[in-house]
N, C-alpha and C. Protein backbone atom coordinates (compact mmCIF):
# COMPACT_ATOMS: atom_id res chain seq x y z
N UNK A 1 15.98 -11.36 -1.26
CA UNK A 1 15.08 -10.40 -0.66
C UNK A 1 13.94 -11.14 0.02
N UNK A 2 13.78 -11.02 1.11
CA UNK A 2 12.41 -10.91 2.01
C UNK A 2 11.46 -10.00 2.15
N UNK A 3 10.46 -10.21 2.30
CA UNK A 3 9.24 -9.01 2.65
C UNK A 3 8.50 -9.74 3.75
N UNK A 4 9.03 -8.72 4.90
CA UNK A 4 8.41 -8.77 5.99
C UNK A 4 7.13 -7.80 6.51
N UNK A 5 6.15 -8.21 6.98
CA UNK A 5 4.95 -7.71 7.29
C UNK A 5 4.57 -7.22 8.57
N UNK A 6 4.72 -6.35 8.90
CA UNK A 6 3.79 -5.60 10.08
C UNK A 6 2.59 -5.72 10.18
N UNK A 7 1.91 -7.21 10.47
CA UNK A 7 0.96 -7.55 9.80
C UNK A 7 -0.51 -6.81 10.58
N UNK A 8 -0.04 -6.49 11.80
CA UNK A 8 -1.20 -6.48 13.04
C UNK A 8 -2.02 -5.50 12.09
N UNK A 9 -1.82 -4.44 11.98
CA UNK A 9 -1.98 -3.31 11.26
C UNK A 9 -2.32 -2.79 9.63
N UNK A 10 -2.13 -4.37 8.86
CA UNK A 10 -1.79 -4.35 7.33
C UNK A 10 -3.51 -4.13 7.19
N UNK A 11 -3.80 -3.49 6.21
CA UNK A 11 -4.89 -3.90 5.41
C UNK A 11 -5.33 -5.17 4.91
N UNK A 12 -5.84 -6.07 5.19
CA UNK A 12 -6.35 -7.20 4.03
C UNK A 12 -6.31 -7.17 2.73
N UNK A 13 -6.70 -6.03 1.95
CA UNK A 13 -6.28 -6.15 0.70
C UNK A 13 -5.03 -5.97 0.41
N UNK A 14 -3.68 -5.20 1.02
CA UNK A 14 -2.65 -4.92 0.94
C UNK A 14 -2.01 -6.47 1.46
N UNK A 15 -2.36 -7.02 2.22
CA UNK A 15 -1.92 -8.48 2.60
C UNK A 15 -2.35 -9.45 1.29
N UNK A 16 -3.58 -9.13 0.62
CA UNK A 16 -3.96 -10.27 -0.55
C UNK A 16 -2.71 -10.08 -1.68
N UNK A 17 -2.60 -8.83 -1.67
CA UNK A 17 -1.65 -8.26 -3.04
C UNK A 17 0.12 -8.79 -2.13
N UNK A 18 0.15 -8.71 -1.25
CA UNK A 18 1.57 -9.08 -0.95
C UNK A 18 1.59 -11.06 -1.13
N UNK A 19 0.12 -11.42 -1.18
CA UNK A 19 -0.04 -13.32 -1.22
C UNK A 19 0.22 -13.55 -2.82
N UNK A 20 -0.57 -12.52 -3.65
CA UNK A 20 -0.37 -13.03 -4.74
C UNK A 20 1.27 -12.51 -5.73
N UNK A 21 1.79 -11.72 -4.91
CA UNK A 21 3.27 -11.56 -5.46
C UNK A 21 3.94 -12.84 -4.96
N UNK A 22 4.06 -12.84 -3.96
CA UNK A 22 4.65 -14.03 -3.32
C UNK A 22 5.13 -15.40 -3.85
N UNK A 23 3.37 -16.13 -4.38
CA UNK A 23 3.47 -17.18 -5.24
C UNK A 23 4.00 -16.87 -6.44
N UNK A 24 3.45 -15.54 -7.13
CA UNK A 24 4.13 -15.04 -9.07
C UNK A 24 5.28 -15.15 -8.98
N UNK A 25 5.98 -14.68 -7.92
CA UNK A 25 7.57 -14.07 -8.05
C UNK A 25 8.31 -15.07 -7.29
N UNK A 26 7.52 -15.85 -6.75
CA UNK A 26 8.45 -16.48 -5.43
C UNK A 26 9.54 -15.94 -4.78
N UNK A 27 8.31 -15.02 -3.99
CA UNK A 27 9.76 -14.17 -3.09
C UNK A 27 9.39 -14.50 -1.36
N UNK A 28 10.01 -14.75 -0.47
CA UNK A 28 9.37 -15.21 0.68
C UNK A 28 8.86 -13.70 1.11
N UNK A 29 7.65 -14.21 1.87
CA UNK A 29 6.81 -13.47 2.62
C UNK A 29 6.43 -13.68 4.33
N UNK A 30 7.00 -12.96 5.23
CA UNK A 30 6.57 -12.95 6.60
C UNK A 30 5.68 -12.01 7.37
N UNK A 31 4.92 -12.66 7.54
CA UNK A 31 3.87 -12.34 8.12
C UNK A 31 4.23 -12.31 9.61
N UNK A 32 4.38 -10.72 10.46
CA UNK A 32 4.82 -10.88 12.07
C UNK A 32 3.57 -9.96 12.31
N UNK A 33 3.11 -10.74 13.44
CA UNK A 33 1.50 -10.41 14.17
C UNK A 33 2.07 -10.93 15.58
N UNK A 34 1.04 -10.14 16.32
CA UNK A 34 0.83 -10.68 17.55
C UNK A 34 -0.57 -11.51 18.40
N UNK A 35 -1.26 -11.80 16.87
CA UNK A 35 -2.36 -12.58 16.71
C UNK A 35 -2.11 -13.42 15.06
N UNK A 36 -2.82 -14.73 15.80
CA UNK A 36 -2.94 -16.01 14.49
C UNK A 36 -3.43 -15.58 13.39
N UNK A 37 -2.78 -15.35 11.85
CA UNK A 37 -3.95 -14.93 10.62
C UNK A 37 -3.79 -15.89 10.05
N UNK A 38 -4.70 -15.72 9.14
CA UNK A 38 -4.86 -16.58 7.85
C UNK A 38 -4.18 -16.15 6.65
N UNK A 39 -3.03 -17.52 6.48
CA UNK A 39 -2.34 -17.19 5.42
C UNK A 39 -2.61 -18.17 4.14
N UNK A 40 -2.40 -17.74 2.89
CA UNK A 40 -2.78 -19.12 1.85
C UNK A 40 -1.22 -20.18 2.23
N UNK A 41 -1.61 -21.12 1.54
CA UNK A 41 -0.69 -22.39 1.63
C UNK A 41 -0.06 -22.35 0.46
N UNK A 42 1.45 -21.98 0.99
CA UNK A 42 2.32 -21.64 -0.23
C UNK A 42 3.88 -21.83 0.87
N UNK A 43 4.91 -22.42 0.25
CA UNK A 43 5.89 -22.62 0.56
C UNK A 43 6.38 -20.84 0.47
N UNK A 44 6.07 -19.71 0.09
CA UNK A 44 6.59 -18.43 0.32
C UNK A 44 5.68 -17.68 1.64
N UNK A 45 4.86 -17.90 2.11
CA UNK A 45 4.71 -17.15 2.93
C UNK A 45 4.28 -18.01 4.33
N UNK A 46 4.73 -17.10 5.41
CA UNK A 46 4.73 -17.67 6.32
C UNK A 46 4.37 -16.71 7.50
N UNK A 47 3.55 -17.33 8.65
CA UNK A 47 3.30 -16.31 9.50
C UNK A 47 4.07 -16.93 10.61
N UNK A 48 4.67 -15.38 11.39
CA UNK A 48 5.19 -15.73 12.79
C UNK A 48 4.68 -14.79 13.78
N UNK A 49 4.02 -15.08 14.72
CA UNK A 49 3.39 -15.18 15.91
C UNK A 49 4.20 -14.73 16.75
N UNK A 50 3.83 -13.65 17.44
CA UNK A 50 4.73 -13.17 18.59
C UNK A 50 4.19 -12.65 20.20
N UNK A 51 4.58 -12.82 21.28
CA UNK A 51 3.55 -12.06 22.24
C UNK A 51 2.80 -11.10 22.29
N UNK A 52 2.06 -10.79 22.67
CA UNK A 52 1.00 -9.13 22.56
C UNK A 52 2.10 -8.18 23.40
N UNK A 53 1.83 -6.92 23.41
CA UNK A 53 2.75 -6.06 23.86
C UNK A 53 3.49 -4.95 23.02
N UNK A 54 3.40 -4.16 23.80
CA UNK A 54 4.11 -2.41 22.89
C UNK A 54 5.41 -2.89 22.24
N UNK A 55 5.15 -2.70 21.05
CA UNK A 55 6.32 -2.95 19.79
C UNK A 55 7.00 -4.07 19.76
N UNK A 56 6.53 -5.03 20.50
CA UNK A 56 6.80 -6.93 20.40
C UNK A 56 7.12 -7.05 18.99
N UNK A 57 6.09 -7.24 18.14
CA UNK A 57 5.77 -7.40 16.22
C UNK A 57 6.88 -6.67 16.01
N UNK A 58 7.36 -4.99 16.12
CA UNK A 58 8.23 -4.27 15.36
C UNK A 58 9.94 -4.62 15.90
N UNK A 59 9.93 -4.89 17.51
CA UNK A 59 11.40 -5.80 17.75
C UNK A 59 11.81 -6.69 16.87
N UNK A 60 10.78 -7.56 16.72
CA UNK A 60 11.15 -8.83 15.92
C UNK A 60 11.05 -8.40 14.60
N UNK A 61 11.09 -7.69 13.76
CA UNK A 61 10.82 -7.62 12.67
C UNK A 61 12.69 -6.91 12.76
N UNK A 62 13.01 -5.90 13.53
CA UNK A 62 13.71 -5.22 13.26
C UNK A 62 15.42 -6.06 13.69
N UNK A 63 14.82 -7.54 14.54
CA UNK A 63 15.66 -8.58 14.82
C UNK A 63 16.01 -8.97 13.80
N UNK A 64 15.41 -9.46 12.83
CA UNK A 64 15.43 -10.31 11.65
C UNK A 64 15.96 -9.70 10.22
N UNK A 65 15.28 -8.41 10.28
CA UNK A 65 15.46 -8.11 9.12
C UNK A 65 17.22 -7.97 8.86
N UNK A 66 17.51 -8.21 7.40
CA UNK A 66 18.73 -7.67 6.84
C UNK A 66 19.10 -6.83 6.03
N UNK A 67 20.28 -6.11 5.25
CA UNK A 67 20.64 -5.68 4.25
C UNK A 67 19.37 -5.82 3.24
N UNK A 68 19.05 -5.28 2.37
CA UNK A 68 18.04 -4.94 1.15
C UNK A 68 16.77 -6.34 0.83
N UNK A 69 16.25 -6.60 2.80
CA UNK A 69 14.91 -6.99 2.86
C UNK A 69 13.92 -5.66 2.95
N UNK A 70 12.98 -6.31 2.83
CA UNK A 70 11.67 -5.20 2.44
C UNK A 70 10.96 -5.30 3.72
N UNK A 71 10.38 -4.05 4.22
CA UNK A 71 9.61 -4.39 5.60
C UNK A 71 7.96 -3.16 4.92
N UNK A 72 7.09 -3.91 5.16
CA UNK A 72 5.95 -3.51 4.93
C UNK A 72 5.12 -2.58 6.02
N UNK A 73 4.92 -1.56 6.58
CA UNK A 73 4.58 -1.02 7.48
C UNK A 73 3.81 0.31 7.07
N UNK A 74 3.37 0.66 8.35
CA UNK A 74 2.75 2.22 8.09
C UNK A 74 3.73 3.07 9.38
N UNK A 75 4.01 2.04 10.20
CA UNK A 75 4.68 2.55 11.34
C UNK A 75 6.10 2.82 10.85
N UNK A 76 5.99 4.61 11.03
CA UNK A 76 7.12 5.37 10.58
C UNK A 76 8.52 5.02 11.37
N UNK A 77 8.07 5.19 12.81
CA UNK A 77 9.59 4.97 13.78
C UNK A 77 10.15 3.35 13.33
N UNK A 78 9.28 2.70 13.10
CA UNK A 78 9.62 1.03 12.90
C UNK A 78 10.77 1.14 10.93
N UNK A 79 9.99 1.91 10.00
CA UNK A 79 10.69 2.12 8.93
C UNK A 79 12.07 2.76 9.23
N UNK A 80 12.20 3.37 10.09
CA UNK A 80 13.28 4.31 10.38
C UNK A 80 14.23 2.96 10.62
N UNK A 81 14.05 2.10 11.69
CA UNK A 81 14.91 1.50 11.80
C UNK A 81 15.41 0.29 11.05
N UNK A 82 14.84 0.16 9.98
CA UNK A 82 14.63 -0.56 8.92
C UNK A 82 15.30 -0.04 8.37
N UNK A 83 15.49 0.93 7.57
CA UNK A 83 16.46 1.66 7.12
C UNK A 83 17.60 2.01 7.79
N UNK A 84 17.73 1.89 9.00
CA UNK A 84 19.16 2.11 9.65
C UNK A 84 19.87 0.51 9.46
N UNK A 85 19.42 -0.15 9.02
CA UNK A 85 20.14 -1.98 9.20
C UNK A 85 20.15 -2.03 7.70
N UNK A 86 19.25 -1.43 7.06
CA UNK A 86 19.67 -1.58 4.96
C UNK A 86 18.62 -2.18 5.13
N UNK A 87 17.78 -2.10 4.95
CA UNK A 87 16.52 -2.79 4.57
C UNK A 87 15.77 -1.56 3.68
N UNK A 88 14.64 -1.88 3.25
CA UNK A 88 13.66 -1.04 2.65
C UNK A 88 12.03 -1.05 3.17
N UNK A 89 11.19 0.16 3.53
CA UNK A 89 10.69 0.39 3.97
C UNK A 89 9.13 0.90 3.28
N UNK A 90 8.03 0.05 2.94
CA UNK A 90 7.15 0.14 1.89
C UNK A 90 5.90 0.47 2.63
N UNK A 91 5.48 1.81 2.85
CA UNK A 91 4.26 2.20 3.67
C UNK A 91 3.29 1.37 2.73
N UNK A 92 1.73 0.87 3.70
CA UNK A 92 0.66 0.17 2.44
C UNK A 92 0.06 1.42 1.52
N UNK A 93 -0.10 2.18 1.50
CA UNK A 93 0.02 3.24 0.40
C UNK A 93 0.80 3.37 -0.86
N UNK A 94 2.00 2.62 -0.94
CA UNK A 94 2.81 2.57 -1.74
C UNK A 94 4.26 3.67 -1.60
N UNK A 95 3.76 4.38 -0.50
CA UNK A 95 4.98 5.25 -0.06
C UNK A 95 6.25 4.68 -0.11
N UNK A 96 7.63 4.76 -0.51
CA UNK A 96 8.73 3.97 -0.09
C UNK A 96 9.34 5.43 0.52
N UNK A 97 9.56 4.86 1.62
CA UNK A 97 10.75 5.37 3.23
C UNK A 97 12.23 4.85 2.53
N UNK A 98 12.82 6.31 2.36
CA UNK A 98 14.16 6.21 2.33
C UNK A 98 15.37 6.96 3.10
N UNK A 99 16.47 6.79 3.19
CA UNK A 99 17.04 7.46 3.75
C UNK A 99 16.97 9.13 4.07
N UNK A 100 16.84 9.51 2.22
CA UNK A 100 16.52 10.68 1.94
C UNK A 100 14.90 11.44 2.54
N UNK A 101 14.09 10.64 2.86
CA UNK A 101 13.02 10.72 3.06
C UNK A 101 12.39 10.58 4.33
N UNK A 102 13.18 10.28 5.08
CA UNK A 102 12.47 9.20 6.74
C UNK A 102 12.35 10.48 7.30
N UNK A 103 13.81 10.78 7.85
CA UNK A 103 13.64 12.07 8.67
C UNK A 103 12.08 12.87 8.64
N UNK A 104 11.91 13.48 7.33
CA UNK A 104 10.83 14.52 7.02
C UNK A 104 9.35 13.59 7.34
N UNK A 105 9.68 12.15 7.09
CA UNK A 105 8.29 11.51 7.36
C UNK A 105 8.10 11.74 9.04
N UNK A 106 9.21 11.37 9.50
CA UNK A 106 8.97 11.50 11.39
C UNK A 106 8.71 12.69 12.24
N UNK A 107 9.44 13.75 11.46
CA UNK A 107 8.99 15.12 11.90
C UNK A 107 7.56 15.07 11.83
N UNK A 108 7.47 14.76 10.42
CA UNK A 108 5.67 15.19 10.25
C UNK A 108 4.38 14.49 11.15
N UNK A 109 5.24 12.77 11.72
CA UNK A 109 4.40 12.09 12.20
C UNK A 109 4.66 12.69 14.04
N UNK A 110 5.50 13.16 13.86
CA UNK A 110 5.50 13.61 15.53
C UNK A 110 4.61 14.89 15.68
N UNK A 111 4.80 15.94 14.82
CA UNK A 111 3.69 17.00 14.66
C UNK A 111 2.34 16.46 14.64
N UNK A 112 2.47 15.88 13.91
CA UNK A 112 0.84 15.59 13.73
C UNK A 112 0.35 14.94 15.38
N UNK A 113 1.13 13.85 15.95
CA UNK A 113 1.08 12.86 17.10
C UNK A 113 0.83 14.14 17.85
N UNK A 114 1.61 15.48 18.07
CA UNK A 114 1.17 15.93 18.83
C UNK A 114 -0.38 16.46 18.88
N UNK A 115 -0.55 17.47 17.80
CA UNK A 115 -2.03 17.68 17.19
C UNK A 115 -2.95 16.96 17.84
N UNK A 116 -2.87 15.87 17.75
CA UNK A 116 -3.73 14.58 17.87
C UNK A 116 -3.96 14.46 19.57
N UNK A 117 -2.86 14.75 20.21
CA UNK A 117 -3.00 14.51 21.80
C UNK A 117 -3.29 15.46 22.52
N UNK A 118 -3.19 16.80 21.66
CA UNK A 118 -3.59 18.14 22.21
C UNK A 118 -5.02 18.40 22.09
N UNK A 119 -5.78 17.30 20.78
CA UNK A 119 -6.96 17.41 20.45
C UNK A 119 -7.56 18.36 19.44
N UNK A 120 -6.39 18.91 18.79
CA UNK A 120 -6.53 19.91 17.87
C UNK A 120 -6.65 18.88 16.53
N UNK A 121 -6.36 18.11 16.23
CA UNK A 121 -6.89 16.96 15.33
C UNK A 121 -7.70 15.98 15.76
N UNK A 122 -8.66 15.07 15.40
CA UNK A 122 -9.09 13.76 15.98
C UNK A 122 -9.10 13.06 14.79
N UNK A 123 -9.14 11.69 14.92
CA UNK A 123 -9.25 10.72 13.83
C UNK A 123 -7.85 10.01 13.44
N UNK A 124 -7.51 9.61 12.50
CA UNK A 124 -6.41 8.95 11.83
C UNK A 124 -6.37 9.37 10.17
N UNK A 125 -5.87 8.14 10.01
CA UNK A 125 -5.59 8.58 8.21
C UNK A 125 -6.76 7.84 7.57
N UNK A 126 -6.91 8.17 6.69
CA UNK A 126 -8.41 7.85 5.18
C UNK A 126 -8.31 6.24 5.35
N UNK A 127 -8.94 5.84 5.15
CA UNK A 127 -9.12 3.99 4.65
C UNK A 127 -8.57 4.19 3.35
N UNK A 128 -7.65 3.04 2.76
CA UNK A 128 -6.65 2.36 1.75
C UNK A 128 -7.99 2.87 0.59
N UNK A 129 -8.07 3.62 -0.45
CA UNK A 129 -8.40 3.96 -1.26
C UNK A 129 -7.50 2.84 -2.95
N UNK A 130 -8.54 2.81 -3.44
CA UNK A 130 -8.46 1.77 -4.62
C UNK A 130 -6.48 2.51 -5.47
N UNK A 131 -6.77 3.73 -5.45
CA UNK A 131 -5.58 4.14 -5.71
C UNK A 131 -4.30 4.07 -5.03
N UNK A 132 -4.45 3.72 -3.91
CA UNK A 132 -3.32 3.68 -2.77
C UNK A 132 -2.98 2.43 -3.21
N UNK A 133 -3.65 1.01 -3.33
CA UNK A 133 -3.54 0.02 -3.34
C UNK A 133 -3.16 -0.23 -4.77
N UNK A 134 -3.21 0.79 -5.87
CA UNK A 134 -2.24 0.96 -6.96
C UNK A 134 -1.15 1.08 -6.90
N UNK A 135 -0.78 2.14 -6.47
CA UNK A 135 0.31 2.49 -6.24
C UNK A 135 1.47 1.56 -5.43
N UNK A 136 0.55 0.79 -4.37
CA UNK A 136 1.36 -0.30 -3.75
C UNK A 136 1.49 -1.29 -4.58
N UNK A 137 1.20 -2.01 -4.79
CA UNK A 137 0.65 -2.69 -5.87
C UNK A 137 2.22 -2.45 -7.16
N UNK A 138 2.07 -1.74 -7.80
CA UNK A 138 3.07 -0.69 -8.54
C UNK A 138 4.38 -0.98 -7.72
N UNK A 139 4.60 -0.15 -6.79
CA UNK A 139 5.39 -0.35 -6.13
C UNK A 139 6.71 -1.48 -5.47
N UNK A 140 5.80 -2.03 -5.34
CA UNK A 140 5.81 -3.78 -4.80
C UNK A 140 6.84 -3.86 -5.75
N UNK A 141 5.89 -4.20 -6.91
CA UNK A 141 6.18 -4.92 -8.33
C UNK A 141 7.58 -4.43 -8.65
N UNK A 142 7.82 -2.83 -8.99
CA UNK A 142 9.22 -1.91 -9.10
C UNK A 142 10.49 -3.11 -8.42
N UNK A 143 10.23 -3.00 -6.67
CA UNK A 143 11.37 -3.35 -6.03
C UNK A 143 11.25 -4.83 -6.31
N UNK A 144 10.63 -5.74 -6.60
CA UNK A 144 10.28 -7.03 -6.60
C UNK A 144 11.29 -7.46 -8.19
N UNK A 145 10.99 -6.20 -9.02
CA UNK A 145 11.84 -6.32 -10.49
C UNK A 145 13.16 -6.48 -9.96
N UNK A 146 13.18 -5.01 -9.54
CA UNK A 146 15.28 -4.60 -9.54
C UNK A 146 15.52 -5.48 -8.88
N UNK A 147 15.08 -6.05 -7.15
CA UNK A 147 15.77 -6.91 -6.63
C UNK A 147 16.10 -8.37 -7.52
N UNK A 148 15.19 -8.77 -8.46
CA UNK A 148 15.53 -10.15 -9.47
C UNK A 148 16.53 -9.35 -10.24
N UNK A 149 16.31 -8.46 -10.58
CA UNK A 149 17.43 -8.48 -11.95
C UNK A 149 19.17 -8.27 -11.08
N UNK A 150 18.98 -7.64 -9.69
CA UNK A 150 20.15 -7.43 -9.20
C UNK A 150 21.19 -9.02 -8.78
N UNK A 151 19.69 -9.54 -8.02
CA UNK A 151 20.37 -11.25 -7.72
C UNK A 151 20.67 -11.64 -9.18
N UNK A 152 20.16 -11.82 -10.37
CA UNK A 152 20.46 -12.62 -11.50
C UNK A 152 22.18 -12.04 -11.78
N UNK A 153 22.01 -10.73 -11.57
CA UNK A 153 23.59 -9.90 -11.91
C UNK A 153 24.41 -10.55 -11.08
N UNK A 154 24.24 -10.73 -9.76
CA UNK A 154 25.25 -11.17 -9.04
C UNK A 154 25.43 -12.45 -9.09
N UNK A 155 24.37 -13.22 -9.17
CA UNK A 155 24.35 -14.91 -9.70
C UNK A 155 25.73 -14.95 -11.19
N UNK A 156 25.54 -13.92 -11.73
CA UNK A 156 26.30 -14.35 -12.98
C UNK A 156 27.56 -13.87 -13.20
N UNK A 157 27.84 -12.92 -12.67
CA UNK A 157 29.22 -12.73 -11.96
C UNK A 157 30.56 -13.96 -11.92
């Protein structure tokens, strides 16, 4: 398993909590931006750098990714296709995007997108609340388990 990052967009604290799984668990971590960040110095995580430009970061993420890698995002259409290749899809909230689930997330994000352009809404979503970053946090940890205990199963096979 990989966990790839939609990083342009990540929270900082949701990026600290994906640094310190990384080293605990040693699970690789990619960092895709379309600007240079600061990553700690650890043979698991790594940043890759991509041109600026409309959905540059989410091409390449959706290039790379495979079968039951993890893609970190808030961007719903980008999870969608994450889930169409087998991957898994971890909003920084701790939301997990699933098959069963995407559809109803995109309806809702296109309703709302409209709202928003009609001007009948303004703003975005709340700032990462200490509980969101539980739940991710939580979360993380869940798929970070099953995926070890699944490789150890198949290792022993």
């Amino acid at each position: 398993m990989r966990i790839f990052v939609d990083a342009d967009a990540c929270p900082k604290v949701i990026k600290d909590i994906l640094f310190r799984a990384a080293i605990r668990t040693e699970t690789k971590v990619i960092l895709i931006a379309n600007k240079r960040l600061e990553i700690p110095r650890s043979p698991f995580i790594t940043m890759h750098q991509v041109a600026a430009g409309f959905d540059v970061a989410d091409n390449e993420i959706v290039l790379q990714v495979t079968p039951g890698d993890l893609v970190v995002t808030a961007d719903i259409p980008l999870a969608d296709l994450v889930i169409q290749k087998g991957g898994l899809a971890l909003n920084p909230r701790g939301r997990l995007y699933t098959k069963t689930n995407i559809k109803q997330y995109l309806t809702t994000r296109n309703i709302m997108t409209e709202l928003r352009d009609s001007g009948i809404i303004t703003g975005g979503p709340d700032a990462i609340k200490q509980r969101d970053q539980h739940e991710f946090a939580n979360q993380l940890d869940r798929l970070i388990t099953k995926w070890g205990v699944l490789s150890r199963n198949t290792r022993n096979k």
